[in-house]
C-alpha atoms as a PDB file:
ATOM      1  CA  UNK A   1      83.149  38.067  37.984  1.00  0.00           C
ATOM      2  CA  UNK A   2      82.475  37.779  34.275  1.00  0.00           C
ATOM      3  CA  UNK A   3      84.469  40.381  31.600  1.00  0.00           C
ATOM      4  CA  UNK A   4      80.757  41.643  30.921  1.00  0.00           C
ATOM      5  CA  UNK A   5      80.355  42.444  34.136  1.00  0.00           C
ATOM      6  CA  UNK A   6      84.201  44.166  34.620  1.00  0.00           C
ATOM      7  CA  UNK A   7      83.776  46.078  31.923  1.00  0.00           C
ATOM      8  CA  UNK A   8      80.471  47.463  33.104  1.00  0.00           C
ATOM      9  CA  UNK A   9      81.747  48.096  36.349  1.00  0.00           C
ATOM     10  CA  UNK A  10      84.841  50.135  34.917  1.00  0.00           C
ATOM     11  CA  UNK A  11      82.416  52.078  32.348  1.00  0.00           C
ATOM     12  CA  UNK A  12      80.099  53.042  35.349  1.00  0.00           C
ATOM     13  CA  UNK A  13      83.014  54.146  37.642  1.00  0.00           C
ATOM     14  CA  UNK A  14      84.730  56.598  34.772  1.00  0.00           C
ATOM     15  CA  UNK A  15      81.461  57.846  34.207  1.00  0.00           C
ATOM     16  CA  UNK A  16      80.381  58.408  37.492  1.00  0.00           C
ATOM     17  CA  UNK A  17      83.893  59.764  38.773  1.00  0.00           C
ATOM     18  CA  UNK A  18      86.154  59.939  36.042  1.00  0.00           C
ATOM     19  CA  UNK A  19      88.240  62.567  38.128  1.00  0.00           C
ATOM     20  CA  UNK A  20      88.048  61.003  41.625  1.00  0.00           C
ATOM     21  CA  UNK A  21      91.729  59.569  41.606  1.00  0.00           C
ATOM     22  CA  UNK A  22      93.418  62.976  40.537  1.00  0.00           C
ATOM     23  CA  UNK A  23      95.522  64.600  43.171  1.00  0.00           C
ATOM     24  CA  UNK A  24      93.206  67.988  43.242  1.00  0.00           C
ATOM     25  CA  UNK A  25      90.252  65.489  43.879  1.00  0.00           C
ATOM     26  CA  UNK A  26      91.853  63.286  46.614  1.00  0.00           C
ATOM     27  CA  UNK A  27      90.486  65.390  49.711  1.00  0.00           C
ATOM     28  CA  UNK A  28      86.897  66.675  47.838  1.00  0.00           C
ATOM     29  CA  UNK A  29      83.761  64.876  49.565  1.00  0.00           C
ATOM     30  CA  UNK A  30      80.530  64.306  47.795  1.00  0.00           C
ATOM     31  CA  UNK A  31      76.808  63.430  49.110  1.00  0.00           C
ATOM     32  CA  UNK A  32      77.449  59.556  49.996  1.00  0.00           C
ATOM     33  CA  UNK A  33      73.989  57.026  50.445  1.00  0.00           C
ATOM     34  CA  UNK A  34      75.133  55.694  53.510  1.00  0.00           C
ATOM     35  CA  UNK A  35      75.147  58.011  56.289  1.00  0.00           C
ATOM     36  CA  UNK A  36      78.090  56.862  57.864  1.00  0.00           C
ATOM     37  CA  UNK A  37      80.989  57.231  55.516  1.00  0.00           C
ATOM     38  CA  UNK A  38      82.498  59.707  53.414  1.00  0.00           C
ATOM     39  CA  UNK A  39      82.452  58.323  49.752  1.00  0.00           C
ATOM     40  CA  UNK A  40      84.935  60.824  47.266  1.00  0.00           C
ATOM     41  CA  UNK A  41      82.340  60.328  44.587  1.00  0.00           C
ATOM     42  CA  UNK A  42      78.872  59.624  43.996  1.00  0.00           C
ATOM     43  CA  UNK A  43      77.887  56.408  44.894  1.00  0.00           C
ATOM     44  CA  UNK A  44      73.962  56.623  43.754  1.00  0.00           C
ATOM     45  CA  UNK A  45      74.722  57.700  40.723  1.00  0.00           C
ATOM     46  CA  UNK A  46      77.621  55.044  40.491  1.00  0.00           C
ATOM     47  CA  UNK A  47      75.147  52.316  41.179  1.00  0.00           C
ATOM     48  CA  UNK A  48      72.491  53.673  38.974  1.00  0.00           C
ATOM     49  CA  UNK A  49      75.373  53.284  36.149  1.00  0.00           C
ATOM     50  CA  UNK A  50      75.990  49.728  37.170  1.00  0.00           C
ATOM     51  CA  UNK A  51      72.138  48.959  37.043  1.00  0.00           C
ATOM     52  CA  UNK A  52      71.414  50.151  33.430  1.00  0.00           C
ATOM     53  CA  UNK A  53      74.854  48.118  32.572  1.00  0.00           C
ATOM     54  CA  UNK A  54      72.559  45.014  33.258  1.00  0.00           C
ATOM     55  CA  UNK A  55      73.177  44.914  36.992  1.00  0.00           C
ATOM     56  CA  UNK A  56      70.875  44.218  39.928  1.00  0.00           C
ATOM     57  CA  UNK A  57      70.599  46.490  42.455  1.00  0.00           C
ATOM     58  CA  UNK A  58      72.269  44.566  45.148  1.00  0.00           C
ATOM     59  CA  UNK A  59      74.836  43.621  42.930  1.00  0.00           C
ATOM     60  CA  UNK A  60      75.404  47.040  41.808  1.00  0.00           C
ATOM     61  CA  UNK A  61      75.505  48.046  45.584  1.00  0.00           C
ATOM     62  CA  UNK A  62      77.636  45.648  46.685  1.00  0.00           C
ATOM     63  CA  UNK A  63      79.986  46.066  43.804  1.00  0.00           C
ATOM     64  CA  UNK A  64      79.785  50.218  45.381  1.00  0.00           C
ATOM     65  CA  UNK A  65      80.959  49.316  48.418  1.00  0.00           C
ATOM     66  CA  UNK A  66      83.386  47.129  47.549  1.00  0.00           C
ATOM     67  CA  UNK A  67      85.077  49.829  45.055  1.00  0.00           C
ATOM     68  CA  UNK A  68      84.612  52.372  48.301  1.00  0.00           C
ATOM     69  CA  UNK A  69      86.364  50.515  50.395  1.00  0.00           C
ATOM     70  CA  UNK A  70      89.376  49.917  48.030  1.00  0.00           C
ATOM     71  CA  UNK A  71      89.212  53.272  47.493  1.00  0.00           C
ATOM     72  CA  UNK A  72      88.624  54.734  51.216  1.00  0.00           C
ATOM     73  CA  UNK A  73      92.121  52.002  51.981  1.00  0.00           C
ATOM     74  CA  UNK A  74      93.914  53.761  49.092  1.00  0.00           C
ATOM     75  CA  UNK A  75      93.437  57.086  49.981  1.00  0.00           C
ATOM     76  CA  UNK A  76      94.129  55.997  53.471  1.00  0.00           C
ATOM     77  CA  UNK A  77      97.405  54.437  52.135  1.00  0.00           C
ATOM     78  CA  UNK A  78      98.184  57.793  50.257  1.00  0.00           C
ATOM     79  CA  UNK A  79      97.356  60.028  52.688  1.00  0.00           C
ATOM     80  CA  UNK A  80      99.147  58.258  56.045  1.00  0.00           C
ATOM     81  CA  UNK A  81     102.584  59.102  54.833  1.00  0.00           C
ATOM     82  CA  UNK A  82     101.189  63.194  54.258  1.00  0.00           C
ATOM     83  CA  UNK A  83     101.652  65.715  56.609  1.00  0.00           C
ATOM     84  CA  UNK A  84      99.441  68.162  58.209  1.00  0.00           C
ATOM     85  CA  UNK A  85     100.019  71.514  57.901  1.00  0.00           C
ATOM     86  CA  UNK A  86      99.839  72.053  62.038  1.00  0.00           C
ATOM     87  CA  UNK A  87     102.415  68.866  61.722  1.00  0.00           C
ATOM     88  CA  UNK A  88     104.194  70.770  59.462  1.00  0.00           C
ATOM     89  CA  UNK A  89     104.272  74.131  60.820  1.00  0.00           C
ATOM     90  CA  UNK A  90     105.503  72.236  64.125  1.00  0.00           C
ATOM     91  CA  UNK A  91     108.589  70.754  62.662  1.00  0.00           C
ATOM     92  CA  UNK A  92     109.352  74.062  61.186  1.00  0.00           C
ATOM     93  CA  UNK A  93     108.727  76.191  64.171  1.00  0.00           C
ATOM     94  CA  UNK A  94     110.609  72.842  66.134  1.00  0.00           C
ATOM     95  CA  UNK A  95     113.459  73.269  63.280  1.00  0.00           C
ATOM     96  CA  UNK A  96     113.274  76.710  63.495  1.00  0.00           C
ATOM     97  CA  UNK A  97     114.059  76.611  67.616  1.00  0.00           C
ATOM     98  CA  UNK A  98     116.864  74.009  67.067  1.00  0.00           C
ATOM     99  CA  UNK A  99     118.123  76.683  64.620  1.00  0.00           C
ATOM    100  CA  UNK A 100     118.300  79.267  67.066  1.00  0.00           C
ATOM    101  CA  UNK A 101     119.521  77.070  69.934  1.00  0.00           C
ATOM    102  CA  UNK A 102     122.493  75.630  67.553  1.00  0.00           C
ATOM    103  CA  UNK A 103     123.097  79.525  66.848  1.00  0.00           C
ATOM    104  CA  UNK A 104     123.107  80.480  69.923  1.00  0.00           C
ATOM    105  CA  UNK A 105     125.283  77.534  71.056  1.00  0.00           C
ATOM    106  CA  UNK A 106     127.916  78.693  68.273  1.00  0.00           C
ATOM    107  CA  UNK A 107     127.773  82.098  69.516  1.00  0.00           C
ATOM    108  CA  UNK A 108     128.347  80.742  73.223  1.00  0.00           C
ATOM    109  CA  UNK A 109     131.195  78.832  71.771  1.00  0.00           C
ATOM    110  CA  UNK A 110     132.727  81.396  69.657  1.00  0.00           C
ATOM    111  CA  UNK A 111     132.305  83.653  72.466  1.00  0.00           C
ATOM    112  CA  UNK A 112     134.280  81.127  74.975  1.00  0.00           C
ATOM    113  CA  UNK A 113     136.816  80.552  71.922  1.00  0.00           C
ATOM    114  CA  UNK A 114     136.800  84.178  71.763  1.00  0.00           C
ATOM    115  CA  UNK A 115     137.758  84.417  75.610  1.00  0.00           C
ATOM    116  CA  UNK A 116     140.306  81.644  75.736  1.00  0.00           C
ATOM    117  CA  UNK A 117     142.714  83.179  72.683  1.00  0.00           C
ATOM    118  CA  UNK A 118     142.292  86.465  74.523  1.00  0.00           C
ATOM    119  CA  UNK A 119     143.610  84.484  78.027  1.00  0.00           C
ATOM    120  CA  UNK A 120     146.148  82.586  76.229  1.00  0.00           C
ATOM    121  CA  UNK A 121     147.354  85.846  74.226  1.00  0.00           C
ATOM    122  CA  UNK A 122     147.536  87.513  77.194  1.00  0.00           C
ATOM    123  CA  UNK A 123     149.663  84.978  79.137  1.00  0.00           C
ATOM    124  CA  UNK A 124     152.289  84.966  75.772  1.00  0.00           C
ATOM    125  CA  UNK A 125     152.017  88.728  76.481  1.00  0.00           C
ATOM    126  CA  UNK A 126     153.165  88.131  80.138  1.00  0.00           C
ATOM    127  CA  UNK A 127     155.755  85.757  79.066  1.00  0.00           C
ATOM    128  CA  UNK A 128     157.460  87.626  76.593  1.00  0.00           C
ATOM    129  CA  UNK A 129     157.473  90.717  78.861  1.00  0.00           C
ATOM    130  CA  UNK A 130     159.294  88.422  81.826  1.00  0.00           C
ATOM    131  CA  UNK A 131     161.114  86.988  79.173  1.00  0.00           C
ATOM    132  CA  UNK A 132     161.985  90.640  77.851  1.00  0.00           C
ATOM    133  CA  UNK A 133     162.986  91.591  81.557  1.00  0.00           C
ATOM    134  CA  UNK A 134     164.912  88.438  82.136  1.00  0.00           C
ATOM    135  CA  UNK A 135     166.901  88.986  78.914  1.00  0.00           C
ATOM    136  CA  UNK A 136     167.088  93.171  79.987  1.00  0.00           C
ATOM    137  CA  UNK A 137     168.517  91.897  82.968  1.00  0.00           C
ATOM    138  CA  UNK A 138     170.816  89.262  81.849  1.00  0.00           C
ATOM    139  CA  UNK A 139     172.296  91.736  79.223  1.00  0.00           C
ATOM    140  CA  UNK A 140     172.996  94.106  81.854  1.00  0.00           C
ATOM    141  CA  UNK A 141     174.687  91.783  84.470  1.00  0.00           C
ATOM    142  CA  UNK A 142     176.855  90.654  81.543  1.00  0.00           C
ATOM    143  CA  UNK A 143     177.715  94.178  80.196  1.00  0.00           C
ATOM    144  CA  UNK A 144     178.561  94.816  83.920  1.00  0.00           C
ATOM    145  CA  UNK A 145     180.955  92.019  84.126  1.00  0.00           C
ATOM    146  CA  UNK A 146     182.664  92.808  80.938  1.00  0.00           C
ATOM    147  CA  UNK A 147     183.331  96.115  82.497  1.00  0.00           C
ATOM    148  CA  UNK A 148     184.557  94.971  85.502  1.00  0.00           C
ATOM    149  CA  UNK A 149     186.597  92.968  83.617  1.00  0.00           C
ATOM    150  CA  UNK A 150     187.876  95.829  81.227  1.00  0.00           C
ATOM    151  CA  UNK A 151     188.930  98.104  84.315  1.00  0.00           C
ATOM    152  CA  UNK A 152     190.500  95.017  85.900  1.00  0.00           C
ATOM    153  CA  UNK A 153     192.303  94.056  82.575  1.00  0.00           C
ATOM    154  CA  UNK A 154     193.164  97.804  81.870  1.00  0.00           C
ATOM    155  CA  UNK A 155     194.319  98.235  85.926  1.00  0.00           C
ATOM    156  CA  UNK A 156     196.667  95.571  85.284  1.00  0.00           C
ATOM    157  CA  UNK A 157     197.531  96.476  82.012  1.00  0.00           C
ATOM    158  CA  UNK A 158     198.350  99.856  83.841  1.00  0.00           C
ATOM    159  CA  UNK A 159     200.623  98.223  86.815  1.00  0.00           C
ATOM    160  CA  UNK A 160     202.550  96.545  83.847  1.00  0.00           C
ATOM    161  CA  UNK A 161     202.701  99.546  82.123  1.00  0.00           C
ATOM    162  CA  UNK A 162     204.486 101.077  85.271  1.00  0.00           C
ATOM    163  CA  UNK A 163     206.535  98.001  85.945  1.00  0.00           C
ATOM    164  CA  UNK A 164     207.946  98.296  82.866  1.00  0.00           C
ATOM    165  CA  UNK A 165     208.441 102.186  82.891  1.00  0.00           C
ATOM    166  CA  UNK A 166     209.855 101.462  86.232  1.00  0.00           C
ATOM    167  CA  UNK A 167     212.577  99.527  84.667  1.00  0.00           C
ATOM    168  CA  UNK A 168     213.466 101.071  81.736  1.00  0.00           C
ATOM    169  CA  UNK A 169     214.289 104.187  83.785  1.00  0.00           C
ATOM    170  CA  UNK A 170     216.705 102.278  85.939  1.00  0.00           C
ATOM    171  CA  UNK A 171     217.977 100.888  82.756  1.00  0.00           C
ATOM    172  CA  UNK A 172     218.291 104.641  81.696  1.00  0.00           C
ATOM    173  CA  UNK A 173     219.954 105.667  84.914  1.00  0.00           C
ATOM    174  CA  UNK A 174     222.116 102.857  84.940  1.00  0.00           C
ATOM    175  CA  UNK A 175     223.298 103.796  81.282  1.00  0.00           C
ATOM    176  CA  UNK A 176     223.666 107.450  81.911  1.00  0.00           C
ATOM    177  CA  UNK A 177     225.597 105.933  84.976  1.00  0.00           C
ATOM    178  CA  UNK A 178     228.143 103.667  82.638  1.00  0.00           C
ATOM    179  CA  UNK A 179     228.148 106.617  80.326  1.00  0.00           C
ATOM    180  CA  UNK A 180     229.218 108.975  82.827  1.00  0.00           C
ATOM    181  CA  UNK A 181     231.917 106.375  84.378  1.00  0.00           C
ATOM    182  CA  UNK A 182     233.045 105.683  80.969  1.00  0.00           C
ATOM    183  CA  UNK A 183     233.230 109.656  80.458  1.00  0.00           C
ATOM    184  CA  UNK A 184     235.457 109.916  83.786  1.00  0.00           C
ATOM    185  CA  UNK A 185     237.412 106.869  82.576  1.00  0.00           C
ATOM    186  CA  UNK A 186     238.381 108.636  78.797  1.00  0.00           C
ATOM    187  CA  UNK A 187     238.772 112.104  80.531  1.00  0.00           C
ATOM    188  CA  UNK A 188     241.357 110.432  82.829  1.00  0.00           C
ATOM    189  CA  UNK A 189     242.966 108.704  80.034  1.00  0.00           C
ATOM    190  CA  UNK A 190     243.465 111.751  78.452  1.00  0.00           C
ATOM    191  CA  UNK A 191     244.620 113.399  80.938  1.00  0.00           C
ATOM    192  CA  UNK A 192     247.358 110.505  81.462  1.00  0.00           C
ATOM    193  CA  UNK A 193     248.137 110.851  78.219  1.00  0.00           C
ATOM    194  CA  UNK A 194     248.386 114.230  78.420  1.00  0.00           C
ATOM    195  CA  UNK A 195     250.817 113.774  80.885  1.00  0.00           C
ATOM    196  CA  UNK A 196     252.707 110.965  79.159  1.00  0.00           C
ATOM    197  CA  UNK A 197     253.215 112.941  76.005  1.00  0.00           C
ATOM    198  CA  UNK A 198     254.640 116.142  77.491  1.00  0.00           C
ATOM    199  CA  UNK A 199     257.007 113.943  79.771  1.00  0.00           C
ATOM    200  CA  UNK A 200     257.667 112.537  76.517  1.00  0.00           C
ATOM    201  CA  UNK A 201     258.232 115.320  74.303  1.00  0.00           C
ATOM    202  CA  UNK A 202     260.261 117.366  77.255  1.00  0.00           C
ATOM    203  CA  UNK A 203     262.302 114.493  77.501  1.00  0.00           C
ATOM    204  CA  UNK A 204     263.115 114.676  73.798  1.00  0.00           C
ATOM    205  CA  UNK A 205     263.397 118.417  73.708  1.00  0.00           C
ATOM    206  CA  UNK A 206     265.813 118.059  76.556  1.00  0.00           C
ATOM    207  CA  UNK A 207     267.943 115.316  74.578  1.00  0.00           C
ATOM    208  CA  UNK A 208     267.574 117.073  71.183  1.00  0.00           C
ATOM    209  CA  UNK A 209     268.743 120.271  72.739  1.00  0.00           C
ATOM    210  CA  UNK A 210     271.571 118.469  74.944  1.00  0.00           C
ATOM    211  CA  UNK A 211     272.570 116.821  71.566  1.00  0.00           C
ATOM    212  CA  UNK A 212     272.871 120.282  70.041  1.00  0.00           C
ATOM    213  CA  UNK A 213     275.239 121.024  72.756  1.00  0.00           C
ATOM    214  CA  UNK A 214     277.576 118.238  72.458  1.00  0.00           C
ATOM    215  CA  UNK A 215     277.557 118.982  68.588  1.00  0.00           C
ATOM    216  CA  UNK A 216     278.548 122.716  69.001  1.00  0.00           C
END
């Protein structure tokens, strides 16, 4: 293809569609001369441009068909990775149900969570109440046998106690017994000595006075 030629071609296609690529004209349809295919712009006019460029008419309509079909593969191209709004409204209403399910699957499993710390605090309950009673009951054996062992320890204590009362008053009595033997034993000292001295002194009354005599 000549540059004459090219540059007629582009002329006649701005001219005749200088919109047609645009995003707001991508899905418009226009009246086509072939029956069979959907052209997005118009093709009689386009070839009526390429003819009073200097163009036959087959060459014109050949050179139509060709830009169609590059254009028809384009929009193809363009529009293959779009989605529908039913395919969209799907995956939402799809996203929307996994949504839901994943909620309600967290729910489930914060109820169950839920239900488990409730079992397990329950069973610590339990525990530390048997714990509570063992420990009530262990205390109480324990303050029993420190009791026991009190009276025992004060019982004995107590026998001691009289043991050694026991023998302090035979100490006592045995004293009071000494004391009253050693009483006897000074009274009848005294008494000997009682004796002893008024032997003694009548004796030596009875010399003084016989000495008197003898003098006189």
């Amino acid at each position: 293809m000549s540059a004459t030629t090219h540059l007629a071609i582009t002329r006649a296609f701005h001219k005749a569609n200088p919109l047609s690529l645009t995003p707001n004209n991508i899905g418009r349809t226009f009246t086509t001369s072939a029956p069979r295919r959907d052209f997005h712009f118009d093709t009689h006019h386009f070839v009526q441009r390429l003819e009073r460029e200097g163009l036959t008419r087959a060459q014109a309509e050949g050179i139509m068909n060709a830009m169609a079909e590059v254009i028809d593969e384009s929009i193809r191209n363009m529009t293959s990775n779009m989605v529908t709004k039913a395919e969209q409204e799907k995956h939402q209403y799809t996203q929307q149900v996994d949504v839901a399910q994943i909620k309600s699957e967290l729910q489930l499993m914060e109820k169950n969570d839920l239900a488990m710390l409730k079992a397990e605090s329950d069973r610590l309950q339990a525990d530390m109440e048997k714990l509570k009673q063992r420990l009530r009951e262990e205390i109480t054996r324990t303050q029993a046998g420190v009791r026991l062992d009190l009276n025992l320890e004060k019982g004995r204590m107590r026998e001691e106690s009289s043991g050694q009362e026991l023998k302090i008053k035979e100490v006592d009595t045995r004293i009071e017994q000494e004391i009253a033997n050693l009483r006897s034993s000074i009274q009848m000292s005294k008494a000997t000595t009682l004796q002893y001295l008024v032997g003694f002194v009548t004796g030596c009354s009875a010399l003084l006075m016989a000495y008197l005599r003898f003098r006189m």
